[in-house]
C-alpha atoms as a PDB file:
ATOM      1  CA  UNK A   1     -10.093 -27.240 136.242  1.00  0.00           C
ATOM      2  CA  UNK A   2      -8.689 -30.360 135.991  1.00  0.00           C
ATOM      3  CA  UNK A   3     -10.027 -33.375 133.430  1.00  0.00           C
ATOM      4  CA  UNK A   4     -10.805 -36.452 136.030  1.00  0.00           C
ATOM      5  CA  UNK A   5      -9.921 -39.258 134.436  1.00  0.00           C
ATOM      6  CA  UNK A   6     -12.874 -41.889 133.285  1.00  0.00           C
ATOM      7  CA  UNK A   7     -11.902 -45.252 133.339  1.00  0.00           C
ATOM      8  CA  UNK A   8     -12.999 -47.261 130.634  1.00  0.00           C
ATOM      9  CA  UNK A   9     -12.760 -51.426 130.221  1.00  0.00           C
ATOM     10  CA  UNK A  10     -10.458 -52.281 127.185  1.00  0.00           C
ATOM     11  CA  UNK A  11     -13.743 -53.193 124.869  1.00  0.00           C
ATOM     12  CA  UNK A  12     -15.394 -50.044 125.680  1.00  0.00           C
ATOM     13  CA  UNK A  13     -12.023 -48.230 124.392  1.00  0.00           C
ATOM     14  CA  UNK A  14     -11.980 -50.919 121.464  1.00  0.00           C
ATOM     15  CA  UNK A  15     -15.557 -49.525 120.558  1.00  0.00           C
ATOM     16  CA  UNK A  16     -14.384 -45.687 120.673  1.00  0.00           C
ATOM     17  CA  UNK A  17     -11.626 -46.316 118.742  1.00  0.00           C
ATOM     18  CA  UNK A  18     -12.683 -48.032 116.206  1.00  0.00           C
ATOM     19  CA  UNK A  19     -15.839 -45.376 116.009  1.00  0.00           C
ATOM     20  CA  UNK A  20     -13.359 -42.603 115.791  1.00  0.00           C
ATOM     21  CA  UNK A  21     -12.009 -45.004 112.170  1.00  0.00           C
ATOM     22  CA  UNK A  22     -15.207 -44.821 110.819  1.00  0.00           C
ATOM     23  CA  UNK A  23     -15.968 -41.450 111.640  1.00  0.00           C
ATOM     24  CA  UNK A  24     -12.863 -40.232 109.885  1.00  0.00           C
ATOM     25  CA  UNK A  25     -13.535 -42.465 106.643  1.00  0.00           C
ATOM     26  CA  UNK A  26     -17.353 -40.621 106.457  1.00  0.00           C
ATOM     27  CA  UNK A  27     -15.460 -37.198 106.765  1.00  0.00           C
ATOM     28  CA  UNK A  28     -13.452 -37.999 103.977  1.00  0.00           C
ATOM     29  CA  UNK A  29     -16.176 -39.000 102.179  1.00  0.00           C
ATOM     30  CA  UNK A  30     -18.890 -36.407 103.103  1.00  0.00           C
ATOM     31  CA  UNK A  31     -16.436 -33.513 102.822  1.00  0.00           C
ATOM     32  CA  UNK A  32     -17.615 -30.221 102.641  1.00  0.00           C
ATOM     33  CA  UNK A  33     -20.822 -30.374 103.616  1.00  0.00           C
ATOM     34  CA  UNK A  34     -21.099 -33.370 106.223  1.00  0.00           C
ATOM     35  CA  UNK A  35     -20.129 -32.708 109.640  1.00  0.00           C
ATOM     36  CA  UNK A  36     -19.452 -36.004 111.519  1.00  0.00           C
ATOM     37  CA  UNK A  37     -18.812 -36.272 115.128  1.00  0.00           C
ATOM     38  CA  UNK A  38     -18.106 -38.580 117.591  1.00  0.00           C
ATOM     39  CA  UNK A  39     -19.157 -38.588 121.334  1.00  0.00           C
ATOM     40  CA  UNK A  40     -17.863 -40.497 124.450  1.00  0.00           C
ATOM     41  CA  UNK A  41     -20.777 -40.792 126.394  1.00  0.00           C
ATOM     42  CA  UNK A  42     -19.035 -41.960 129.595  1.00  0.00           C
ATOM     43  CA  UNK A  43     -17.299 -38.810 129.929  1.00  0.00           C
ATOM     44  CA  UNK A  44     -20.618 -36.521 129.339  1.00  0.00           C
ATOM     45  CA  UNK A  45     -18.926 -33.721 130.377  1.00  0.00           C
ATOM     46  CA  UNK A  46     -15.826 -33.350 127.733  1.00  0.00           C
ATOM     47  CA  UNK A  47     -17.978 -35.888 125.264  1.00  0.00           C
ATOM     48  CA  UNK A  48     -16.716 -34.735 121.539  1.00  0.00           C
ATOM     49  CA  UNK A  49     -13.614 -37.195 121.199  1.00  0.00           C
ATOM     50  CA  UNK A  50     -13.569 -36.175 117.881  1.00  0.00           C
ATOM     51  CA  UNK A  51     -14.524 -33.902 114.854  1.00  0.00           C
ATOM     52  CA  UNK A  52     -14.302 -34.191 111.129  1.00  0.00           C
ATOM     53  CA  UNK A  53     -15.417 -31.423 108.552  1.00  0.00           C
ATOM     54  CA  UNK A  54     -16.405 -28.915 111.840  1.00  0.00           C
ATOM     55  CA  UNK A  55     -19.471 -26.778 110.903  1.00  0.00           C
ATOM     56  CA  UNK A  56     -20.317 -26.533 114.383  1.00  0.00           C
ATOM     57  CA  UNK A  57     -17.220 -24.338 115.538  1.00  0.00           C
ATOM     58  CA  UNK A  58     -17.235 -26.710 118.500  1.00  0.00           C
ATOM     59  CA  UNK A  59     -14.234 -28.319 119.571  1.00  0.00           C
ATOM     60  CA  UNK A  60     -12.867 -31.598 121.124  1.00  0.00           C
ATOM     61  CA  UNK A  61     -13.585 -31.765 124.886  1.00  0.00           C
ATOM     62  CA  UNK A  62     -17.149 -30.041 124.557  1.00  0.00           C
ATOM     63  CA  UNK A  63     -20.098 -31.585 126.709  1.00  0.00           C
ATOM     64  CA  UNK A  64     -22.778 -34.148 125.268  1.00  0.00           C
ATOM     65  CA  UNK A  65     -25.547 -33.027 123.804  1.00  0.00           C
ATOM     66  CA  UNK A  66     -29.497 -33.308 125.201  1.00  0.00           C
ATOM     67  CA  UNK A  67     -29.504 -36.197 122.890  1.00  0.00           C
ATOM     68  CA  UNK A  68     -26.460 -37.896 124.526  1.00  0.00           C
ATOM     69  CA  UNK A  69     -27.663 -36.840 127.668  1.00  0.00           C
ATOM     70  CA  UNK A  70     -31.249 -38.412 127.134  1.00  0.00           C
ATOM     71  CA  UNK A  71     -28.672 -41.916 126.236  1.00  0.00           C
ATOM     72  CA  UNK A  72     -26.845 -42.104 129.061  1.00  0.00           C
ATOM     73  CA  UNK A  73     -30.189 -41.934 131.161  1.00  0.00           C
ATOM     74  CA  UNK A  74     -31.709 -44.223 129.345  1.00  0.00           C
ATOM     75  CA  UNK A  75     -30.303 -47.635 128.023  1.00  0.00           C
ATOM     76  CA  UNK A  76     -33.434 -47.853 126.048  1.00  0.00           C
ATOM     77  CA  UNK A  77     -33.606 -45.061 124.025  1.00  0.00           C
ATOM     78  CA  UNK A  78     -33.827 -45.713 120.328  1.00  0.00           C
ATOM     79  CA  UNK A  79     -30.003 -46.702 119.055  1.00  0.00           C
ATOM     80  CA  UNK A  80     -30.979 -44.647 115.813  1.00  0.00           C
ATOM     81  CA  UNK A  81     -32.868 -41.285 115.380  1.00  0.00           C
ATOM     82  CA  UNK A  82     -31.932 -40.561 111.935  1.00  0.00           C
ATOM     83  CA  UNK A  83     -32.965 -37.369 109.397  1.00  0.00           C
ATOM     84  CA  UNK A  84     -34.272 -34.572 112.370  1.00  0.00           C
ATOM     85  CA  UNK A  85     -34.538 -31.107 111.757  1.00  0.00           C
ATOM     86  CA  UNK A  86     -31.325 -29.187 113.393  1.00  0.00           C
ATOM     87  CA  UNK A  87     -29.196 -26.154 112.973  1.00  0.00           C
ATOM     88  CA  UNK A  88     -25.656 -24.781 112.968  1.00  0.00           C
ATOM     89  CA  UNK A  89     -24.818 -21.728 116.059  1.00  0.00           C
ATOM     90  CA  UNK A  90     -25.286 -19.196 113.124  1.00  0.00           C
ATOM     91  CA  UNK A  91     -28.549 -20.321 112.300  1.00  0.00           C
ATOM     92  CA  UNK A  92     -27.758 -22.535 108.918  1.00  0.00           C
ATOM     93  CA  UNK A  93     -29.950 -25.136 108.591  1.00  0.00           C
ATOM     94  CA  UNK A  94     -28.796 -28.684 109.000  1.00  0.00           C
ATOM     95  CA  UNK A  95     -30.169 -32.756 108.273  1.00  0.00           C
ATOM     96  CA  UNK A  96     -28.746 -35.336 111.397  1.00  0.00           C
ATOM     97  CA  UNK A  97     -28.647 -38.454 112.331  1.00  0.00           C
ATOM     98  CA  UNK A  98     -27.976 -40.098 116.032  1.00  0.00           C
ATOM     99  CA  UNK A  99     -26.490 -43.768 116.040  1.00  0.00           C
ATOM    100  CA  UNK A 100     -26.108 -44.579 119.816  1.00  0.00           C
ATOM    101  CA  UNK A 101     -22.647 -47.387 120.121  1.00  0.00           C
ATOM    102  CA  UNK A 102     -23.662 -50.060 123.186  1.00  0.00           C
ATOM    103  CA  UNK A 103     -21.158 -52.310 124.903  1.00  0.00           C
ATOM    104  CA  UNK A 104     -21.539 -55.818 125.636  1.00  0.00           C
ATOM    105  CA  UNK A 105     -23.189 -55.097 129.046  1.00  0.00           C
ATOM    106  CA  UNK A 106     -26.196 -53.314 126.636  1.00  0.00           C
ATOM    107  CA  UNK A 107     -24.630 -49.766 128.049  1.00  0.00           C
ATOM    108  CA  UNK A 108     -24.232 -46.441 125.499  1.00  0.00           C
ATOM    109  CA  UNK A 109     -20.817 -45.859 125.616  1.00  0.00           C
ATOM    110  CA  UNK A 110     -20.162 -43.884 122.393  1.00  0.00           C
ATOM    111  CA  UNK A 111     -22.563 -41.914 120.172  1.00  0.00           C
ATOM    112  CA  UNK A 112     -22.131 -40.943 115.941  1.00  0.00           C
ATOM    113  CA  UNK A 113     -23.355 -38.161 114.619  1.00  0.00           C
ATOM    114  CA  UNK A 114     -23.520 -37.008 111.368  1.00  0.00           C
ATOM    115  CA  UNK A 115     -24.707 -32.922 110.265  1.00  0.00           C
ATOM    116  CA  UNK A 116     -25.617 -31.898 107.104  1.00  0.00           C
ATOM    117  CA  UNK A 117     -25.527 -28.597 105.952  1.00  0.00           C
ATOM    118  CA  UNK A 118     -28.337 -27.809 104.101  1.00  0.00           C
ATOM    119  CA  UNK A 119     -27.341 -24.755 102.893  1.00  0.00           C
ATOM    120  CA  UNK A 120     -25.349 -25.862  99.848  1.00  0.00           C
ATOM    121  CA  UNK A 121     -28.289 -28.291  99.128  1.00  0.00           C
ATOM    122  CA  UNK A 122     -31.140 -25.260  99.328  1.00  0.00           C
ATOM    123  CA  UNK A 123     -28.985 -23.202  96.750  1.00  0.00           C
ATOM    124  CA  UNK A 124     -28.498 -25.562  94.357  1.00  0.00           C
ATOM    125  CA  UNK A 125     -32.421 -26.523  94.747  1.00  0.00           C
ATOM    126  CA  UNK A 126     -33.171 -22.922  93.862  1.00  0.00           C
ATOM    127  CA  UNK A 127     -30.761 -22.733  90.988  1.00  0.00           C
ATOM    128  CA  UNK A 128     -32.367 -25.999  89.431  1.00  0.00           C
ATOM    129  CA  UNK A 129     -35.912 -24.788  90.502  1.00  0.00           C
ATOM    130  CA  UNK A 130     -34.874 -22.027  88.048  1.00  0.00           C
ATOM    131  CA  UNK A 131     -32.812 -23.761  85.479  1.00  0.00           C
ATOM    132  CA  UNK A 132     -35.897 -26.723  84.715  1.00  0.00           C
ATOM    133  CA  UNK A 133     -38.956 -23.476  84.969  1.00  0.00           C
ATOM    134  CA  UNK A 134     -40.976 -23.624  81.532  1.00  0.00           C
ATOM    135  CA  UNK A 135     -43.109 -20.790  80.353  1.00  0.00           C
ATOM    136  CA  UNK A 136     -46.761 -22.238  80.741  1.00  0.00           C
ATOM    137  CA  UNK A 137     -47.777 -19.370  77.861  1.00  0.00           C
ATOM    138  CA  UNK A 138     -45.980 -21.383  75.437  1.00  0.00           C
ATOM    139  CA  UNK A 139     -47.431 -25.039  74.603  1.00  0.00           C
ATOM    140  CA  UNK A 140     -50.667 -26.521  74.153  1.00  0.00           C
ATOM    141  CA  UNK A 141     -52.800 -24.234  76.263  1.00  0.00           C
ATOM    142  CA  UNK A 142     -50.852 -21.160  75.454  1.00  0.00           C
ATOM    143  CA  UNK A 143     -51.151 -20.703  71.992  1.00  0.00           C
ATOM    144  CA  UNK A 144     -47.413 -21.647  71.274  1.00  0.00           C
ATOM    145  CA  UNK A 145     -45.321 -23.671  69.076  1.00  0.00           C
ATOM    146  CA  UNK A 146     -45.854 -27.588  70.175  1.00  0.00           C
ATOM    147  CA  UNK A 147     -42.943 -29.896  69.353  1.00  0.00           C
ATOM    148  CA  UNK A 148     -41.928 -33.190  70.915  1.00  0.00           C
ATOM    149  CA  UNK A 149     -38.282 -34.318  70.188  1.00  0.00           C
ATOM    150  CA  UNK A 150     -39.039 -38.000  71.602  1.00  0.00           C
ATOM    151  CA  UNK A 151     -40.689 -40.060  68.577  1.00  0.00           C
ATOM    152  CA  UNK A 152     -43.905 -41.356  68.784  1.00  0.00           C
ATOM    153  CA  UNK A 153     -44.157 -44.369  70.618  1.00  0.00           C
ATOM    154  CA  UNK A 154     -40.897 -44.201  72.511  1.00  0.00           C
ATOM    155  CA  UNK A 155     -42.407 -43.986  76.085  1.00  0.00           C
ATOM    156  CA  UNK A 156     -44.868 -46.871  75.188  1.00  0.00           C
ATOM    157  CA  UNK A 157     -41.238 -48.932  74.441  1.00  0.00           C
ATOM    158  CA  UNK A 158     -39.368 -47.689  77.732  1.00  0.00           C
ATOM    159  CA  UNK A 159     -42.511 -48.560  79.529  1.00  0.00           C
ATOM    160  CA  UNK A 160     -43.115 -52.460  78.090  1.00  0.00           C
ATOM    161  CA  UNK A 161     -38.926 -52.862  78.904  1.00  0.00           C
ATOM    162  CA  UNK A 162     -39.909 -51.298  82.370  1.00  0.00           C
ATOM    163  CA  UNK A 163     -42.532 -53.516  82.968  1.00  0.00           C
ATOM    164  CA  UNK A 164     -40.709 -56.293  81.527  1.00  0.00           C
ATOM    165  CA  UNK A 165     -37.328 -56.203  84.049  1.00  0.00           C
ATOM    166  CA  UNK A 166     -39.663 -55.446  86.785  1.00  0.00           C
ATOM    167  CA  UNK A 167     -41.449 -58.740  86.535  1.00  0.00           C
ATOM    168  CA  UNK A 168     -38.279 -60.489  86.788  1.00  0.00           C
ATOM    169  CA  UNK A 169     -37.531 -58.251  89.510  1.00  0.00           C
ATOM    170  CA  UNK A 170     -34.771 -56.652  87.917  1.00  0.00           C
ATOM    171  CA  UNK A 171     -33.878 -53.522  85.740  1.00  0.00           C
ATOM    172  CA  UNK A 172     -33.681 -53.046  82.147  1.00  0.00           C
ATOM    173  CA  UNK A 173     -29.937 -52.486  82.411  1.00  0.00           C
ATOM    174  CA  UNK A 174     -29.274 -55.682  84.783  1.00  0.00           C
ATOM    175  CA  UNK A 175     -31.126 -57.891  82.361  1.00  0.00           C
ATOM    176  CA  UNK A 176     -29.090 -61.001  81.304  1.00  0.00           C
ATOM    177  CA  UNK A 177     -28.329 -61.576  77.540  1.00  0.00           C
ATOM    178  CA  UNK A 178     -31.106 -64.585  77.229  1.00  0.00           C
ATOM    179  CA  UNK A 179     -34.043 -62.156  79.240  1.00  0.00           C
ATOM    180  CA  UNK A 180     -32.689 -59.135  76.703  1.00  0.00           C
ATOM    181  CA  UNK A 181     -33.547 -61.492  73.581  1.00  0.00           C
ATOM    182  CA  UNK A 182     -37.122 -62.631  75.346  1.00  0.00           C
ATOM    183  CA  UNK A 183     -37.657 -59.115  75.610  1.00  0.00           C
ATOM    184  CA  UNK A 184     -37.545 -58.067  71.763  1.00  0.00           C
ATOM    185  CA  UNK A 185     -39.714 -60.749  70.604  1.00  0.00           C
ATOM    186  CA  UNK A 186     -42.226 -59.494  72.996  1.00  0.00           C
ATOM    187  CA  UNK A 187     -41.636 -55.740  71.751  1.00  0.00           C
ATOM    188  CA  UNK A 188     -42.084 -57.280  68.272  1.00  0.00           C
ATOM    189  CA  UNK A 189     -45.255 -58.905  68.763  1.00  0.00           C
ATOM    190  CA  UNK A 190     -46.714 -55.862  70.563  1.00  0.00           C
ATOM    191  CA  UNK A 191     -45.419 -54.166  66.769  1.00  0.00           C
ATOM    192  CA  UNK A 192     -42.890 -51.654  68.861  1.00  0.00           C
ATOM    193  CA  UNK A 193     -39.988 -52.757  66.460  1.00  0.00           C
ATOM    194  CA  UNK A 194     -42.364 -50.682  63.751  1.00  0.00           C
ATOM    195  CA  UNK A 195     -41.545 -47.109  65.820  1.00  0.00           C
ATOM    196  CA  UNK A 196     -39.106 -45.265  64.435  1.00  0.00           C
ATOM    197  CA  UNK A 197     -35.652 -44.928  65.448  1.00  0.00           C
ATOM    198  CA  UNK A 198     -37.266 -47.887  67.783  1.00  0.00           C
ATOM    199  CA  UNK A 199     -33.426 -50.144  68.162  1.00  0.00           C
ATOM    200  CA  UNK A 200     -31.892 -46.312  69.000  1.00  0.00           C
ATOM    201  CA  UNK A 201     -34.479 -46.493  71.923  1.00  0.00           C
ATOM    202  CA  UNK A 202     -34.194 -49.850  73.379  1.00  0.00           C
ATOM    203  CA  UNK A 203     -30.316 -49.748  73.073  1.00  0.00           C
ATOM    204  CA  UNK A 204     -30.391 -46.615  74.675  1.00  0.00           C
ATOM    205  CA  UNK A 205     -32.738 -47.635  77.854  1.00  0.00           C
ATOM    206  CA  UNK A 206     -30.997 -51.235  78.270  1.00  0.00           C
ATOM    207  CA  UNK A 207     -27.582 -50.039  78.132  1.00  0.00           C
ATOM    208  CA  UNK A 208     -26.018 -51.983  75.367  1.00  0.00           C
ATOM    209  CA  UNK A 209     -25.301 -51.608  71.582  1.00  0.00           C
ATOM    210  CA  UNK A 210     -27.775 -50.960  68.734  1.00  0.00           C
ATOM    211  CA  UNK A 211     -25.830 -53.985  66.851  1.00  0.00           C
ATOM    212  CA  UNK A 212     -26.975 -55.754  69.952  1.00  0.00           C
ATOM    213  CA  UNK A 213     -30.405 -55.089  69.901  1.00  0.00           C
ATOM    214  CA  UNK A 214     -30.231 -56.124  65.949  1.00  0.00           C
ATOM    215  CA  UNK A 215     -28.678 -58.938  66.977  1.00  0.00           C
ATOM    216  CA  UNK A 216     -31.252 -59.705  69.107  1.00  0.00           C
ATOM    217  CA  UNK A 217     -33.874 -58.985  66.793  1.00  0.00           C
ATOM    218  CA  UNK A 218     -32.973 -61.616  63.954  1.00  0.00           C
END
């Protein structure tokens, strides 16, 4: 059967072009595991006008989806429907997101959508599940050996620098070289410079040099 032939004004085409650009540059970027596809919704019945990183096994010229469908009935359905539960024909699990494209006259024209295959995601979730499990018979209830490799005090430090950058409303490692100096004679008052290896600790959580820090500290 023959393709009829939608006719489209030149900023509607604009829009699917330009959509088909951006869905290529997320491809690139997403690749492997990012499926991103772009729909002409005024031609519901061939809608995929394009396909990057195909997990789907679908092909260009395939029909609109019940999401695309639900669109074109309705100008008002939500633009974005982003992170719902999907899945792949062979049952893999997938993440997407919707993001309807309107013209000028407020009609869906276009559609992105983006699949994630959570498959690679759930595997590497297992191995780290694995990889971070600690024997609960070993440690303070157990019986075991107890060691800490962290001196004493150093989470009190990281916590005062925390709370520090956060009331400026930045982080340790965006504080400015004026705030940074501020910041050790506070940890000096509050006797943190006394914690050993205490310079290692606070050159290590701002990001900058221990002859910094003793810089600083003078």
């Amino acid at each position: 059967m023959r393709k009829q032939k939608i006719t489209r004004t030149a900023e509607q085409q604009l829009l699917l072009d330009q959509l088909k650009n951006v869905a290529e540059g997320l491809g690139q970027t997403l690749a492997p595991f990012c499926e991103v596809v772009v729909h002409d919704l005024l031609d519901p019945a061939h809608a995929i006008a394009a396909i990057y990183n195909n997990l789907s096994s679908r092909h260009i010229g395939g029909p609109a989806t019940e999401l695309g469908l639900a669109r074109i009935a309705d100008a008002a359905y939500p633009a974005i429907v982003a992170n719902y539960a999907n899945s792949f024909a062979d049952g893999r699990q997938a993440k997407s997101t919707s993001i309807g494209i309107k013209d000028s006259g407020g009609q869906y024209i276009a559609a992105l959508c983006i699949n994630v295959d959570l498959t690679m995601f759930h595997g590497l979730q297992s191995v780290f599940a694995q990889f971070s499990r600690i024997d609960a018979s070993h440690g303070a209830n157990g019986g075991g050996p107890q060691e800490s490799l962290d001196p004493v005090g150093a989470d009190g430090i990281r916590r005062r620098i925390d709370e520090y950058a956060a009331r400026l409303s930045s982080t340790p490692r965006a504080l400015k070289a004026g705030e940074r100096r501020a910041l050790i004679v506070e940890l000096r008052e509050a006797g943190c410079l006394d914690v050993r290896r205490a310079m290692e600790i606070i050159a290590q959580h701002l990001g900058i040099s221990r002859a910094t820090v003793y810089s600083y500290a003078k």
